[in-house]
Protein backbone atom coordinates (compact mmCIF):
# COMPACT_ATOMS: atom_id res chain seq x y z
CA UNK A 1 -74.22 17.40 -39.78
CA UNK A 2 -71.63 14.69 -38.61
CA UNK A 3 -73.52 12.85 -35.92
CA UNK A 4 -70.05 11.36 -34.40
CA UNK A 5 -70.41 7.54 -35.20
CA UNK A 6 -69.35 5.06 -37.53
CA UNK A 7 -71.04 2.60 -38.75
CA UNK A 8 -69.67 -1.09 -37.66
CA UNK A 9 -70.66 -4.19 -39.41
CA UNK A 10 -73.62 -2.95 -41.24
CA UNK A 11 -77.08 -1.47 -39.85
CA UNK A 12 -78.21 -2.51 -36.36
CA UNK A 13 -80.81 -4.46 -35.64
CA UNK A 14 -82.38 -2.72 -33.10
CA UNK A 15 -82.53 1.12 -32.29
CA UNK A 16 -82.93 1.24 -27.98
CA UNK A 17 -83.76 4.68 -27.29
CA UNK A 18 -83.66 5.78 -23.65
CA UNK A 19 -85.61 9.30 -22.46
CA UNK A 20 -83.79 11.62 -21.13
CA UNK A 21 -81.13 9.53 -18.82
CA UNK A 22 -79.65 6.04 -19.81
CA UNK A 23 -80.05 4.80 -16.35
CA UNK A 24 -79.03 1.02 -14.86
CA UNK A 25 -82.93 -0.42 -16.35
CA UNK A 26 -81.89 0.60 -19.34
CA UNK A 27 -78.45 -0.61 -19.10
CA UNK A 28 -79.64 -4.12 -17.59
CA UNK A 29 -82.39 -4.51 -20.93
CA UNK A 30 -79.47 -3.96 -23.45
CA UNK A 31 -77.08 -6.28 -21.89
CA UNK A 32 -79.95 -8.82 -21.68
CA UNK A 33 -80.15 -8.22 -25.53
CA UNK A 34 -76.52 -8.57 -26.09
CA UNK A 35 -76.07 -11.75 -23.66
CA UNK A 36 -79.13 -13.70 -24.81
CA UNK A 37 -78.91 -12.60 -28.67
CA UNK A 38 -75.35 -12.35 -29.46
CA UNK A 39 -75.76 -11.24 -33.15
CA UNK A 40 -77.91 -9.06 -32.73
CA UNK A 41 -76.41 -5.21 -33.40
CA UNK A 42 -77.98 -2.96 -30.93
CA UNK A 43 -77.67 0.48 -31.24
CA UNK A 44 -78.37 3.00 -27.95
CA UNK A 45 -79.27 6.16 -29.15
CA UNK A 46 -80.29 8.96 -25.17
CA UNK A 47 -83.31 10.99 -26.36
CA UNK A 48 -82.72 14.38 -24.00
CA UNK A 49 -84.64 16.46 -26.52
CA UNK A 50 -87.67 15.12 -27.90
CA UNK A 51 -88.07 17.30 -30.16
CA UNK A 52 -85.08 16.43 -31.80
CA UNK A 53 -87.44 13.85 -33.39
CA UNK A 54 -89.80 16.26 -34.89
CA UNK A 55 -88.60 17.96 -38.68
CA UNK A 56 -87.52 21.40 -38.33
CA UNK A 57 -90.49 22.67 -40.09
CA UNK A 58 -92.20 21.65 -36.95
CA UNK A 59 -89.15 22.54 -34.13
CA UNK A 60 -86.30 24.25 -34.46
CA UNK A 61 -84.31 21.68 -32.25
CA UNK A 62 -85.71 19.03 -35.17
CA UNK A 63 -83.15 16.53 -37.05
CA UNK A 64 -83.27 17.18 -40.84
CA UNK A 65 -84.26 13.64 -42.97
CA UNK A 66 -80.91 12.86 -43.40
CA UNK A 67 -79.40 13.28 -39.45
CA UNK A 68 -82.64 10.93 -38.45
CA UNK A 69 -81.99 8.18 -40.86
CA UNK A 70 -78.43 8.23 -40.26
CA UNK A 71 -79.07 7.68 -36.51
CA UNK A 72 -82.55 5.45 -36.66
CA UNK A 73 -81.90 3.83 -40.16
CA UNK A 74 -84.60 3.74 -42.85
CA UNK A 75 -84.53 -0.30 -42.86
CA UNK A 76 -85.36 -0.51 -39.22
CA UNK A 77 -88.22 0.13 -36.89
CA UNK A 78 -87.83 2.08 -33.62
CA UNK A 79 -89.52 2.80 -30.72
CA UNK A 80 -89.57 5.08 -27.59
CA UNK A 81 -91.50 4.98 -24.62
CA UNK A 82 -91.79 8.02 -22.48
CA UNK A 83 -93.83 9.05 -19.78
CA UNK A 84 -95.30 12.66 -20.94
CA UNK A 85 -96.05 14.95 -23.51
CA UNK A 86 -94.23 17.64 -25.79
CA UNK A 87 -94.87 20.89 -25.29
């Protein structure tokens, strides 16, 4: 699957992921990022589906190994916070 980026200058530092909207507190904490840490390569990855995260052994909307390290990098940590539960 062609997940529509390229990559520029490398890996990024840091995956943001936003639930389900990329609204203006998200916005504001990534230009924070990019203001105060100018070197830092930030990469903002809108979670709609969060079961895109799960293998597709466990959901049929899952990424395969490959589309999630393409898009969260196997060097790099990354976190989501969301209020709620899958189904």
């Amino acid at each position: 699957m062609d997940m529509g980026f390229k990559r520029r200058g490398g890996e990024p530092d840091v995956v943001w992921l936003a639930q389900e909207m990329f609204d203006f507190r998200n916005s504001a904490a990534v230009d924070l990022l990019r203001e105060n840490f100018p070197d830092l390569k930030v990469r903002v990855i809108n979670v709609v589906d969060l079961m895109t995260l799960e293998p597709p052994k466990e959901h049929p909307h899952g990424l395969s190994d490959e589309d999630f390290d393409a898009l969260f990098t196997k060097i790099n940590r990354s976190y989501l916070a969301f209020h709620g539960y899958p189904c």
